[in-house]
C-alpha atoms as a PDB file:
ATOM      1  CA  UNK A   1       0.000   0.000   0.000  1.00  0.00           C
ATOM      2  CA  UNK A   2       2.300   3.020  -1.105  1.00  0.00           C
ATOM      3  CA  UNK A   3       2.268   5.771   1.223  1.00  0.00           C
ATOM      4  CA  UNK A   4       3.786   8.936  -0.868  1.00  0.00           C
ATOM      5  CA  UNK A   5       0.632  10.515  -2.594  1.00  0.00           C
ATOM      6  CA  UNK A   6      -1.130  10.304   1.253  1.00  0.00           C
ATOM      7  CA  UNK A   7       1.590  11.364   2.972  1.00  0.00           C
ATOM      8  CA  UNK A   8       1.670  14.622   0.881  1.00  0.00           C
ATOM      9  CA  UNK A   9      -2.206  15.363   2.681  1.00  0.00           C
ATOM     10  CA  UNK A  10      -0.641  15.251   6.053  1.00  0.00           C
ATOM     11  CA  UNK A  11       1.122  17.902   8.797  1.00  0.00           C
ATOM     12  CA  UNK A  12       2.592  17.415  11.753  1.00  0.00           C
ATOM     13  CA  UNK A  13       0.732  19.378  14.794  1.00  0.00           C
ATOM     14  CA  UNK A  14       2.011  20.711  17.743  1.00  0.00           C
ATOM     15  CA  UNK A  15      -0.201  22.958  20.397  1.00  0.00           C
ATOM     16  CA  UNK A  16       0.854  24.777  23.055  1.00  0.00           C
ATOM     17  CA  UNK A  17      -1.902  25.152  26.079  1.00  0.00           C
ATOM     18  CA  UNK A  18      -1.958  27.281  28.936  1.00  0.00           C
ATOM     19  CA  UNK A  19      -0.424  26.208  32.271  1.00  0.00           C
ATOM     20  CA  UNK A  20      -3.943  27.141  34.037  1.00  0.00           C
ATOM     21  CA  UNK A  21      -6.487  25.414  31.213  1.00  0.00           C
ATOM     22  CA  UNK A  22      -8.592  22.628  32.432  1.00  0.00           C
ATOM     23  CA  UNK A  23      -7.137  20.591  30.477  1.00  0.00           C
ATOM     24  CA  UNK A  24      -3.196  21.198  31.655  1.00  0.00           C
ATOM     25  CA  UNK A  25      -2.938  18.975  34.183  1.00  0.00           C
ATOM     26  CA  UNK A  26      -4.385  15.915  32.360  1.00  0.00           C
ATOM     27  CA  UNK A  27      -3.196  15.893  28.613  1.00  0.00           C
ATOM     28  CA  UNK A  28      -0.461  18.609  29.260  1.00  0.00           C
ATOM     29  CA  UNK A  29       0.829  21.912  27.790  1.00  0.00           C
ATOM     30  CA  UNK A  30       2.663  20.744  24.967  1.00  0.00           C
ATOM     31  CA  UNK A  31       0.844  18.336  22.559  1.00  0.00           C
ATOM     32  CA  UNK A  32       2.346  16.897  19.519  1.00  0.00           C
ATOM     33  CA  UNK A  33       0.451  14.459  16.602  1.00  0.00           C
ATOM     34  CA  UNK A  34      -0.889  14.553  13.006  1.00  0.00           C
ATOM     35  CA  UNK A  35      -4.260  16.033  11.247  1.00  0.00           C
ATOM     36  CA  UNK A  36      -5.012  15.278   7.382  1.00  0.00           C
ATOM     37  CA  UNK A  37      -6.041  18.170   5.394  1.00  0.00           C
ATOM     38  CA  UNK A  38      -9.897  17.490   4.074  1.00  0.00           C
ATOM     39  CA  UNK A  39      -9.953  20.476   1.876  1.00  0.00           C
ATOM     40  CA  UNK A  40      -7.554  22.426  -0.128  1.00  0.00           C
ATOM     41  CA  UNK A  41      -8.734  25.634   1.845  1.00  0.00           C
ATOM     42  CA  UNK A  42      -6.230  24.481   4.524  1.00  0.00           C
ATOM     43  CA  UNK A  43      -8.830  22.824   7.047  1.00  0.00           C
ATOM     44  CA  UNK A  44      -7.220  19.602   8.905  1.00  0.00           C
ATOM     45  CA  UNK A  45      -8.654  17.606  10.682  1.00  0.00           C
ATOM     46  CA  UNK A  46      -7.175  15.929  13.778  1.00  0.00           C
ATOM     47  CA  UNK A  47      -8.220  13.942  17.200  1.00  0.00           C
ATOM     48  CA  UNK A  48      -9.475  16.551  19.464  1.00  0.00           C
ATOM     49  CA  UNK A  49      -7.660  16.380  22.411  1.00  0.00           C
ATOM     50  CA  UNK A  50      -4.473  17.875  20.763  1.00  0.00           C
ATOM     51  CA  UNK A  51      -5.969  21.116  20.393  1.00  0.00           C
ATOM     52  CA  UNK A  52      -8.745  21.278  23.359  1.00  0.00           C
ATOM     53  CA  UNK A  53      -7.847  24.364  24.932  1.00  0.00           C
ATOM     54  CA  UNK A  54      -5.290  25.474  22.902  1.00  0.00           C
ATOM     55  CA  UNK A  55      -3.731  28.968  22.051  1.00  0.00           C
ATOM     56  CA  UNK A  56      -0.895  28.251  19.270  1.00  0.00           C
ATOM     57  CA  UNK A  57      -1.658  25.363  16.916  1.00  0.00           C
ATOM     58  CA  UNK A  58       1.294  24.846  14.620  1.00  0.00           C
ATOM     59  CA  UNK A  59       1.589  22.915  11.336  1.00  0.00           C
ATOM     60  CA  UNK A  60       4.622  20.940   9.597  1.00  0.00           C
ATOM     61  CA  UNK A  61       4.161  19.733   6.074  1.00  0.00           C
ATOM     62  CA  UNK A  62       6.313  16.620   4.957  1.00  0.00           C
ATOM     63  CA  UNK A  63       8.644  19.335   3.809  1.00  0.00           C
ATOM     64  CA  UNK A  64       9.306  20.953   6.587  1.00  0.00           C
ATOM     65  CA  UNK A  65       7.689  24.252   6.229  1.00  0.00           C
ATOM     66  CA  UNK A  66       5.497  24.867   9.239  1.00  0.00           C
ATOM     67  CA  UNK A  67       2.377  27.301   9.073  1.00  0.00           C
ATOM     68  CA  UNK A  68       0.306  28.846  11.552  1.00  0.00           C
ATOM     69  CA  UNK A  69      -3.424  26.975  12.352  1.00  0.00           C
ATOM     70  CA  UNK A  70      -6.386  28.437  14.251  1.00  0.00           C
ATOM     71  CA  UNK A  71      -7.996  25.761  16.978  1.00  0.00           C
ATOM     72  CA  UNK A  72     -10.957  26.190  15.136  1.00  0.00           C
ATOM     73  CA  UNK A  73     -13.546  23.463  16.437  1.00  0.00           C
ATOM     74  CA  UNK A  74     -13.463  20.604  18.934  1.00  0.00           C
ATOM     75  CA  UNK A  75     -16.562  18.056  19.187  1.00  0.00           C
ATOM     76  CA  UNK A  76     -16.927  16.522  22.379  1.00  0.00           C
ATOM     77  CA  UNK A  77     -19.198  13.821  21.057  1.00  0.00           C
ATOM     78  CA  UNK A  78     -17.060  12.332  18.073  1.00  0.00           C
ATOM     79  CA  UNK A  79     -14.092  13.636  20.112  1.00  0.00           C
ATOM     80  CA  UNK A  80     -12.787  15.278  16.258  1.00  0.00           C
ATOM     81  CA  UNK A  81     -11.044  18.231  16.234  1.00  0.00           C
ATOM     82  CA  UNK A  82     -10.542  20.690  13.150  1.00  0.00           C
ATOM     83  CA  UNK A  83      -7.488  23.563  12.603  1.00  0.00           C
ATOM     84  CA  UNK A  84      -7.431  26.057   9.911  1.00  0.00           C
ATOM     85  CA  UNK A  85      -4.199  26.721   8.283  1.00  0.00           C
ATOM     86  CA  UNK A  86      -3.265  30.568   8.312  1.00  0.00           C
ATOM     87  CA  UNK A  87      -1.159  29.939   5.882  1.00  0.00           C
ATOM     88  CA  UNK A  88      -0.901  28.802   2.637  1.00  0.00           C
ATOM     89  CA  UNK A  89      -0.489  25.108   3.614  1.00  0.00           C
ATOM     90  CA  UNK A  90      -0.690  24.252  -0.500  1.00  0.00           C
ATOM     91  CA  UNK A  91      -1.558  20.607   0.150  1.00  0.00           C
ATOM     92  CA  UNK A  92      -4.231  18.328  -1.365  1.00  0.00           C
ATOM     93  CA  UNK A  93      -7.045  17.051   0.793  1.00  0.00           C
ATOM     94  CA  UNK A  94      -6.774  13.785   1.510  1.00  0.00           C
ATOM     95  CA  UNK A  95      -9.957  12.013  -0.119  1.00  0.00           C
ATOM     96  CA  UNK A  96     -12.642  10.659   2.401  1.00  0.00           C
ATOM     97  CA  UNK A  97     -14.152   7.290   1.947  1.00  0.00           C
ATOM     98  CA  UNK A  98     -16.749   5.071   4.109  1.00  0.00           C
ATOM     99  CA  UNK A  99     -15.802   3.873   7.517  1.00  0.00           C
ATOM    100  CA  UNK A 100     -19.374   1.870   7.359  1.00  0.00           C
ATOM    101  CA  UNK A 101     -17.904  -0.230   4.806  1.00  0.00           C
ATOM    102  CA  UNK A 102     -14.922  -1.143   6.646  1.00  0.00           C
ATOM    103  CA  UNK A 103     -15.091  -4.688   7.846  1.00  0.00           C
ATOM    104  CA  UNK A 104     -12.769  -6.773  10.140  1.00  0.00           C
ATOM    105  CA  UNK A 105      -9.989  -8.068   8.239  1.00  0.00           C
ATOM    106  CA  UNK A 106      -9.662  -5.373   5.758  1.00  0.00           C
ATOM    107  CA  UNK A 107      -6.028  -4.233   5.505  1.00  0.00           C
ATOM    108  CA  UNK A 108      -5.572  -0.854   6.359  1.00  0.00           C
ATOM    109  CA  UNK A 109      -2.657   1.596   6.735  1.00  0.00           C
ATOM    110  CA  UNK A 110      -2.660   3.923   9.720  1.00  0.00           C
ATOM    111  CA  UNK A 111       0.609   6.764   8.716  1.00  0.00           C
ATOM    112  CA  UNK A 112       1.362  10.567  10.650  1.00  0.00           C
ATOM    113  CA  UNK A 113       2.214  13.465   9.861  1.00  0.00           C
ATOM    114  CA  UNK A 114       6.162  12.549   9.680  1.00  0.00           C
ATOM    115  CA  UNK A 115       5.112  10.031   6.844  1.00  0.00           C
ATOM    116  CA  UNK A 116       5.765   6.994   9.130  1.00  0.00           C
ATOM    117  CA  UNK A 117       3.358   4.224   8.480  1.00  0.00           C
ATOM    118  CA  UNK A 118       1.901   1.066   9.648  1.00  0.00           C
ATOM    119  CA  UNK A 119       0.317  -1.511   6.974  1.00  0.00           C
ATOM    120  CA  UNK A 120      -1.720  -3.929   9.284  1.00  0.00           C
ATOM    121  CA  UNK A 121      -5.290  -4.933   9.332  1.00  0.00           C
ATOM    122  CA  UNK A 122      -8.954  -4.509  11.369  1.00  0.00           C
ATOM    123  CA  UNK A 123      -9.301  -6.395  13.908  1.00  0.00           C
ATOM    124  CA  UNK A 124     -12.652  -5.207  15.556  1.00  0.00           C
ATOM    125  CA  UNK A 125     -15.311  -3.416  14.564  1.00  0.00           C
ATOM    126  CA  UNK A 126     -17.093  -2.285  18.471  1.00  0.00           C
ATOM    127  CA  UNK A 127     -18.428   0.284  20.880  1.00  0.00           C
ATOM    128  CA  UNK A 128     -15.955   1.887  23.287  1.00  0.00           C
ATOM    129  CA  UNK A 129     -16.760   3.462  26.390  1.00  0.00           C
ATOM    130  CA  UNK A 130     -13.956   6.132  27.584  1.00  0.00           C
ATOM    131  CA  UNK A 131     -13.121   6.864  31.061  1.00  0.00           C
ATOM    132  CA  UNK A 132     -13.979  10.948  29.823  1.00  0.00           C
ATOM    133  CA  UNK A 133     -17.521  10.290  29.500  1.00  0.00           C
ATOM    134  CA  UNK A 134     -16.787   9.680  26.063  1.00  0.00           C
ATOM    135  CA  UNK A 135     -18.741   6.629  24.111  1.00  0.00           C
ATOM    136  CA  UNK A 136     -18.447   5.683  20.292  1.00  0.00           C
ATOM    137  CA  UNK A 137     -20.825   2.942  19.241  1.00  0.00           C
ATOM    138  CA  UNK A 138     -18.701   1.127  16.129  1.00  0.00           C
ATOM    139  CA  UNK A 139     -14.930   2.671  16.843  1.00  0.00           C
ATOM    140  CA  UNK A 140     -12.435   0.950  14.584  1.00  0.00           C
ATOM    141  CA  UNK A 141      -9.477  -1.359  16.366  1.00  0.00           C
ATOM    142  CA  UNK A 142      -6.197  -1.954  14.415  1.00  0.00           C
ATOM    143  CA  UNK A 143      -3.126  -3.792  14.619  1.00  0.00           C
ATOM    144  CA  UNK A 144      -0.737  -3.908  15.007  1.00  0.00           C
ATOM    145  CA  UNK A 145      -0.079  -0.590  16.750  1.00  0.00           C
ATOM    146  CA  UNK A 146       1.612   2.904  15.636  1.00  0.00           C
ATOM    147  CA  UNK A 147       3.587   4.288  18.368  1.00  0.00           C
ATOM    148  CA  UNK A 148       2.351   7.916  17.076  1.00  0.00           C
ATOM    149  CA  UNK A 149      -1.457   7.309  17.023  1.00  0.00           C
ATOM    150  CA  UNK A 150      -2.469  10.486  18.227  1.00  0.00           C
ATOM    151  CA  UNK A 151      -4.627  12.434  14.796  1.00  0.00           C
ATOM    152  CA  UNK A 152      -2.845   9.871  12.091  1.00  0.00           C
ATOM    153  CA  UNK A 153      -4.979   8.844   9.152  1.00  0.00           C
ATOM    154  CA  UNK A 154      -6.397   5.661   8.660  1.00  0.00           C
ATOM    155  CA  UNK A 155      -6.497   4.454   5.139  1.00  0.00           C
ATOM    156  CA  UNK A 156      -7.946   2.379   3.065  1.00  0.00           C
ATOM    157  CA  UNK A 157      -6.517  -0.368   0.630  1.00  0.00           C
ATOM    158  CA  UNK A 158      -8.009   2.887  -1.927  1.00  0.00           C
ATOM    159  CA  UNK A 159      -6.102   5.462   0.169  1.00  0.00           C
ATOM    160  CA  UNK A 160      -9.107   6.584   1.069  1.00  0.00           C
ATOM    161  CA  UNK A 161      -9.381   8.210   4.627  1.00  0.00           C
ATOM    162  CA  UNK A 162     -11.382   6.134   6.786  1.00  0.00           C
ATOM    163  CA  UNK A 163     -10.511   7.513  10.681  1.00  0.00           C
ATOM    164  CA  UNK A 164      -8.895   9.446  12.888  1.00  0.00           C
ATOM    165  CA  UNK A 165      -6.349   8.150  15.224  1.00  0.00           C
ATOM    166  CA  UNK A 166      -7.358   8.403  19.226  1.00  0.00           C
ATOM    167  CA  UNK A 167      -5.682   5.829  21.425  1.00  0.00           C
ATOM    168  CA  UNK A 168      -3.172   2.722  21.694  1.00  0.00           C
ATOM    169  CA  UNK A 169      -4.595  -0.238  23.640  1.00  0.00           C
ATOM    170  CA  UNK A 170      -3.798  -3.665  24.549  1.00  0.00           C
ATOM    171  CA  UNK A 171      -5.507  -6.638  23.078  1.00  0.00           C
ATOM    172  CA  UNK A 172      -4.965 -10.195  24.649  1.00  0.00           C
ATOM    173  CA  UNK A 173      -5.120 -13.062  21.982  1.00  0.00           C
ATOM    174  CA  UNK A 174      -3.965 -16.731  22.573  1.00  0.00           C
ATOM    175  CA  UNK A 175      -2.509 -15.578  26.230  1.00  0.00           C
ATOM    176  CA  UNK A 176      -0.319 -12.706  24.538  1.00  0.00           C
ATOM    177  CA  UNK A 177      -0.848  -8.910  25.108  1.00  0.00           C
ATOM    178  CA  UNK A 178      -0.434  -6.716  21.985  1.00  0.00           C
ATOM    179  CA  UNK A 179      -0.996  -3.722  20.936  1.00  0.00           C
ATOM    180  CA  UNK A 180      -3.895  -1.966  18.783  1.00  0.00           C
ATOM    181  CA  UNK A 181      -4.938   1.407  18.150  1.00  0.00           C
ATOM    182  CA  UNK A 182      -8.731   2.527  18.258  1.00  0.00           C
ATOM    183  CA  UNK A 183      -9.497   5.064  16.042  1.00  0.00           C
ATOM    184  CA  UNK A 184     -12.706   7.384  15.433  1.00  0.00           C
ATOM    185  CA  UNK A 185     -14.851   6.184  11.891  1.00  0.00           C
ATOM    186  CA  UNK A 186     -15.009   9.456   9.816  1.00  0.00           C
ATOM    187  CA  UNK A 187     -18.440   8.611   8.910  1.00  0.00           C
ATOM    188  CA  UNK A 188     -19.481  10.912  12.255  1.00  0.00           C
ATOM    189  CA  UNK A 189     -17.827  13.912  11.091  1.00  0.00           C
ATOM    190  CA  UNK A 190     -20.177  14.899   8.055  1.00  0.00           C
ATOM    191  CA  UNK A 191     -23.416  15.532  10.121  1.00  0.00           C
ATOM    192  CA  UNK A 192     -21.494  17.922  11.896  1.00  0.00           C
ATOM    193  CA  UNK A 193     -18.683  19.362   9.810  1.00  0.00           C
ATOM    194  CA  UNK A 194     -20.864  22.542   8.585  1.00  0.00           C
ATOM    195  CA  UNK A 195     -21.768  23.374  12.184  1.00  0.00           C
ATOM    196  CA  UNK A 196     -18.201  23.247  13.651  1.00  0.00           C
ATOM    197  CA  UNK A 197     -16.066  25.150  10.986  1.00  0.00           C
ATOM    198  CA  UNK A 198     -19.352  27.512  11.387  1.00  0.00           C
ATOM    199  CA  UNK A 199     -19.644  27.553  15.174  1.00  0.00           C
ATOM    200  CA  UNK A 200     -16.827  26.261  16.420  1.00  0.00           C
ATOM    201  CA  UNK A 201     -19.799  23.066  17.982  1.00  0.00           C
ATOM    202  CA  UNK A 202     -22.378  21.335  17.117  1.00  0.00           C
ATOM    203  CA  UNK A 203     -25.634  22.989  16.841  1.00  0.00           C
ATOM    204  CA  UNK A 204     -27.744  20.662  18.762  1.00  0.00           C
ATOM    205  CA  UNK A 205     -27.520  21.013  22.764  1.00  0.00           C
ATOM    206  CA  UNK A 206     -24.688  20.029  24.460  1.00  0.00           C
ATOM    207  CA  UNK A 207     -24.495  16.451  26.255  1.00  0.00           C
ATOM    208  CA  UNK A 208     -25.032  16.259  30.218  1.00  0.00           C
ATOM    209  CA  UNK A 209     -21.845  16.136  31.818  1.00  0.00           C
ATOM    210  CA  UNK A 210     -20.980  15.055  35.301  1.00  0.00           C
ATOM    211  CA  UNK A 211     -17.182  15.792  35.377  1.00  0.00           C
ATOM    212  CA  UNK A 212     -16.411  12.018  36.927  1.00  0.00           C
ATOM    213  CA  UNK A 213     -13.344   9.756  35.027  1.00  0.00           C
ATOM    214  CA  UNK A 214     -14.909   5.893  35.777  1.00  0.00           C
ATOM    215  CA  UNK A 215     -14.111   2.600  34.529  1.00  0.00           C
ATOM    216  CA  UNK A 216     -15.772  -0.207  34.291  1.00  0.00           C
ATOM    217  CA  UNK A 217     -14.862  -3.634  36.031  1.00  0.00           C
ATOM    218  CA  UNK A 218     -17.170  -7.047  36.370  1.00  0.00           C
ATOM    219  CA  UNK A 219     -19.815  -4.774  34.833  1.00  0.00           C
ATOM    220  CA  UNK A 220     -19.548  -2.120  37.822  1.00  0.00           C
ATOM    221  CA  UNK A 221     -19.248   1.715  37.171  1.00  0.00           C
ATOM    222  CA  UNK A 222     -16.260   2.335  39.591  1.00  0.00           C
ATOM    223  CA  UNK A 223     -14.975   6.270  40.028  1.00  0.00           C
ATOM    224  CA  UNK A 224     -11.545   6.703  39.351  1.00  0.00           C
ATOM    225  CA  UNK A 225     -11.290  10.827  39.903  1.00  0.00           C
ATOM    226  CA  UNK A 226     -13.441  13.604  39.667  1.00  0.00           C
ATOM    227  CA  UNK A 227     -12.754  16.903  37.681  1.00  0.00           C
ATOM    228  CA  UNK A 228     -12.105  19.725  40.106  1.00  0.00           C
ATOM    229  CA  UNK A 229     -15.085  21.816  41.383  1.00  0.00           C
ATOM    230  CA  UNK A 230     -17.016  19.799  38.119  1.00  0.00           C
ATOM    231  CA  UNK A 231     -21.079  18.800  38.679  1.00  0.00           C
ATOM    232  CA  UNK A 232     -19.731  15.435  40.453  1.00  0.00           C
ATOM    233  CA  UNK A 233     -17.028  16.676  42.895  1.00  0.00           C
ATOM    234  CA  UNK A 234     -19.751  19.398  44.230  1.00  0.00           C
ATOM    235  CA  UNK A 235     -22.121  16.233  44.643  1.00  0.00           C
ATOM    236  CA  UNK A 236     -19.842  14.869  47.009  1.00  0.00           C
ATOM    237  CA  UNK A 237     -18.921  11.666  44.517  1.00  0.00           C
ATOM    238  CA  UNK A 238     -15.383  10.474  45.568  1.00  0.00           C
ATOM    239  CA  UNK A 239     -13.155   8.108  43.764  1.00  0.00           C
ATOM    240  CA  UNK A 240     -13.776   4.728  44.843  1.00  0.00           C
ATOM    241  CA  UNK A 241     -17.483   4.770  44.828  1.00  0.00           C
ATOM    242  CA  UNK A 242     -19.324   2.552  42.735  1.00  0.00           C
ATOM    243  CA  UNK A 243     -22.509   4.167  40.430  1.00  0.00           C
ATOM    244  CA  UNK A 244     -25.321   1.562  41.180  1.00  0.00           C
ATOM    245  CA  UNK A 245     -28.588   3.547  40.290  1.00  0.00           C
ATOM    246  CA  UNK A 246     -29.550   6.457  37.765  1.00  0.00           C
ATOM    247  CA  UNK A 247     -32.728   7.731  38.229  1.00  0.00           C
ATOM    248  CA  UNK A 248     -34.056   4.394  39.452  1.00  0.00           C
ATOM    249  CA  UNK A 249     -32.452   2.965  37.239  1.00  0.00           C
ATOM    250  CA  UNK A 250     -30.008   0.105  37.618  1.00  0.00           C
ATOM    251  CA  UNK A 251     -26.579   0.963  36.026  1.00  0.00           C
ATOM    252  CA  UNK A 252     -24.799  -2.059  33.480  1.00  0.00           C
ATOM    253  CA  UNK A 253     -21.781  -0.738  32.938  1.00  0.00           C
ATOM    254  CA  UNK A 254     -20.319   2.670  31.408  1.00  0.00           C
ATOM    255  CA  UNK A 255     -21.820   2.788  28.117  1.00  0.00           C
ATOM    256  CA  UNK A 256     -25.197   1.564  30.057  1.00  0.00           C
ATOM    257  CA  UNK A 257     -24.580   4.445  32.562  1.00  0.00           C
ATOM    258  CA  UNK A 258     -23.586   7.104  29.662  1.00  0.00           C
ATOM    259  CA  UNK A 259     -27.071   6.439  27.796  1.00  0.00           C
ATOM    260  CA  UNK A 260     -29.179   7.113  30.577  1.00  0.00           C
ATOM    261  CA  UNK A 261     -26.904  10.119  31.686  1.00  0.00           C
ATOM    262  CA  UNK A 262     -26.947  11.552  28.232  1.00  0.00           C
ATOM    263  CA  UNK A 263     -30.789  10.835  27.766  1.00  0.00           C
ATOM    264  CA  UNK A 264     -31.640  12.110  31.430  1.00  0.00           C
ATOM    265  CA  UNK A 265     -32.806  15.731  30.493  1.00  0.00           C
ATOM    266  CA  UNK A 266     -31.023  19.043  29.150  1.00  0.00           C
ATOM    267  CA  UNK A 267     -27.695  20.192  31.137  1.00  0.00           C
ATOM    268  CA  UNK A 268     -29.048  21.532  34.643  1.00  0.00           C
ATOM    269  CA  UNK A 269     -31.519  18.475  35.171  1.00  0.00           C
ATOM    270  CA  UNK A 270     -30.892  17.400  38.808  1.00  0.00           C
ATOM    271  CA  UNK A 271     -30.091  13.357  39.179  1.00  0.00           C
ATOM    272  CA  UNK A 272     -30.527  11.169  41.576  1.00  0.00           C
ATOM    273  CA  UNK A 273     -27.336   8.612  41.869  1.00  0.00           C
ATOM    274  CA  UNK A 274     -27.344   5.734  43.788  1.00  0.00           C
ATOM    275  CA  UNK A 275     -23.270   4.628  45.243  1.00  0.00           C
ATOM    276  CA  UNK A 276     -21.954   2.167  46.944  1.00  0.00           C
ATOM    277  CA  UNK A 277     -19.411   3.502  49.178  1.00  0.00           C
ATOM    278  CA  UNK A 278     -17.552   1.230  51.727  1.00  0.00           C
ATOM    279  CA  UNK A 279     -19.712  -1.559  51.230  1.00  0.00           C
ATOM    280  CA  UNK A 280     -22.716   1.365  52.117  1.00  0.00           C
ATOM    281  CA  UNK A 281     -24.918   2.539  50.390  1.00  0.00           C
ATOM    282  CA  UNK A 282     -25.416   6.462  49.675  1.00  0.00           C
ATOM    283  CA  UNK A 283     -28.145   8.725  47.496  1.00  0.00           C
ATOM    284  CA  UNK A 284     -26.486  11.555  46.164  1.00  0.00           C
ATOM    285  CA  UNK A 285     -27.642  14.571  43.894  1.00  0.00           C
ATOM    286  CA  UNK A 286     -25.712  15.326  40.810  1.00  0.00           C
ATOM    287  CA  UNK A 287     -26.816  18.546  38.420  1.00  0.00           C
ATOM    288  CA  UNK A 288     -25.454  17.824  35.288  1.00  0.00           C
ATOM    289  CA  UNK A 289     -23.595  20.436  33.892  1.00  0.00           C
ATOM    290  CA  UNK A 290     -22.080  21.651  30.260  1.00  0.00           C
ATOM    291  CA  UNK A 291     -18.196  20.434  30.200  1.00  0.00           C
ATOM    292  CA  UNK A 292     -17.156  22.963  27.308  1.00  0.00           C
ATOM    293  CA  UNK A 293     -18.206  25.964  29.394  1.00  0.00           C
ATOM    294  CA  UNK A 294     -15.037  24.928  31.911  1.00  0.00           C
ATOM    295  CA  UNK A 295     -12.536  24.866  28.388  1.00  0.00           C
ATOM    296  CA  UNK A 296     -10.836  28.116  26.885  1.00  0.00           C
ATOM    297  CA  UNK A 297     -12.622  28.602  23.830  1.00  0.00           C
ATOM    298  CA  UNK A 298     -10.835  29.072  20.679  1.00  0.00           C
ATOM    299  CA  UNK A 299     -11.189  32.960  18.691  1.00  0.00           C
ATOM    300  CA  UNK A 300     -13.712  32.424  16.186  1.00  0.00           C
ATOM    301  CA  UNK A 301     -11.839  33.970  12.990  1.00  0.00           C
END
């Protein structure tokens, strides 16, 4: 699968975030990965955690030349993020094809924005439930892994773009641990690419947020942290505490406990949450709240 025409529709990226952003002290100041230009105008898209926050975005073609980008968008939904060159980045957009058609076994490429690629394959097609209150129904798992994940392309056997790349995780086959990446199907950023290069979000109303990083183990919703002076911490939720009940409603596991949250009323509703807490039980009341209003938000251009 030769890499040199795609490789030409791909930057380096490197943000720099403010010491005192929500965001610091979690994904740090200085973030470094790839984005794929998706239209000759300059617009690349990348995962959004690279540029949550950020206040210098900086671009490096496979040339060298770097150019200035604008933080322009960053969905907390599909977890893409978008950058405007300010410059004339003078690259072709990389062409987009159908993640819905991708199947397990397909090969795929997965390459940054230094031209460095991985040829491997699919090897699950399947929800994922992030500790960030983050939840994608059919993300796409590859192997084996690219050490630079972070806002790589995935390709198609076409060279068509496919994803996004988000994480590196471990996959045990056969008694052996590897490594795979997960990345985000580009199939969910058309019904809301118009709306974030306009608005910098999606129009519809944000998603109720409770600030509180869980994971999930035997099917329990266990609390790892809780975002500082977020809708959960003021609740009183502590790490450690188990989620049991929302709304009356018995919790099976985080993507189980992100559906009802998410379909529990607008941002503001007041919940009900059920923990177990030392082996004792405890009703607690949680107002959801709106995570982007905690974020710097970029300077609409």
């Amino acid at each position: 699968m030769p890499n040199a025409p795609i490789r030409h529709s791909l930057v380096s990226l490197r943000a720099e975030v403010p010491a005192d952003a929500f965001t610091a002290e979690t994904l740090g100041t200085r973030r470094e990965g790839s984005g794929v230009v998706i239209r000759d105008s300059g617009l690349v898209l990348t995962i959004g955690y690279l540029i949550t926050e950020a206040e210098e975005v900086w671009l490096t073609r496979h040339d060298g030349k770097v150019v200035a980008g604008h933080p322009l968008a960053y969905d907390q939904e599909t977890g893409f993020g978008l950058v405007q060159a300010l410059g004339d980045l003078g690259l072709p957009a990389l062409p987009l094809g159908r993640s819905a058609k991708a199947r397990t076994g397909d090969p795929v490429m997965l390459i940054d924005g230094a031209g460095d690629a991985i040829e491997g394959e699919i090897v699950a097609r399947q929800e994922f439930a992030g500790y960030w209150e983050y939840l994608i129904d059919d993300a796409i798992f590859t192997a084996p892994a690219h050490p630079a994940w972070g806002g790589s392309a995935l390709v198609d056997a076409e060279g068509r773009l496919i994803g996004i790349g988000s994480l590196r995780l471990e996959m045990m086959k056969d008694g052996e641990v590897s490594g795979i990446n997960m990345s985000v199907p580009v199939d969910l950023l058309a019904p809301v690419l118009d709306d974030l290069v306009r608005r910098g979000r999606p129009a519809h109303p944000p998603r109720p947020w409770l600030g509180a990083f869980s994971a999930e183990q035997n099917g329990e919703v266990i609390v790892l942290s809780v975002a500082s002076e977020g809708p959960a911490d003021r609740a009183g939720l502590r790490p450690g505490d188990v989620i049991s009940e929302l709304r009356d409603a018995e919790v099976r596991g985080l993507a189980d406990f992100y559906r009802a949250l998410w379909a529990s009323g607008p941002v503001g509703t007041e919940l009900p949450l059920r923990v177990v807490r030392d082996g004792r039980e405890k009703w607690l009341k949680v107002r959801s709240g709106d995570r982007a209003e905690l974020l710097r938000k970029p300077h609409m251009q």
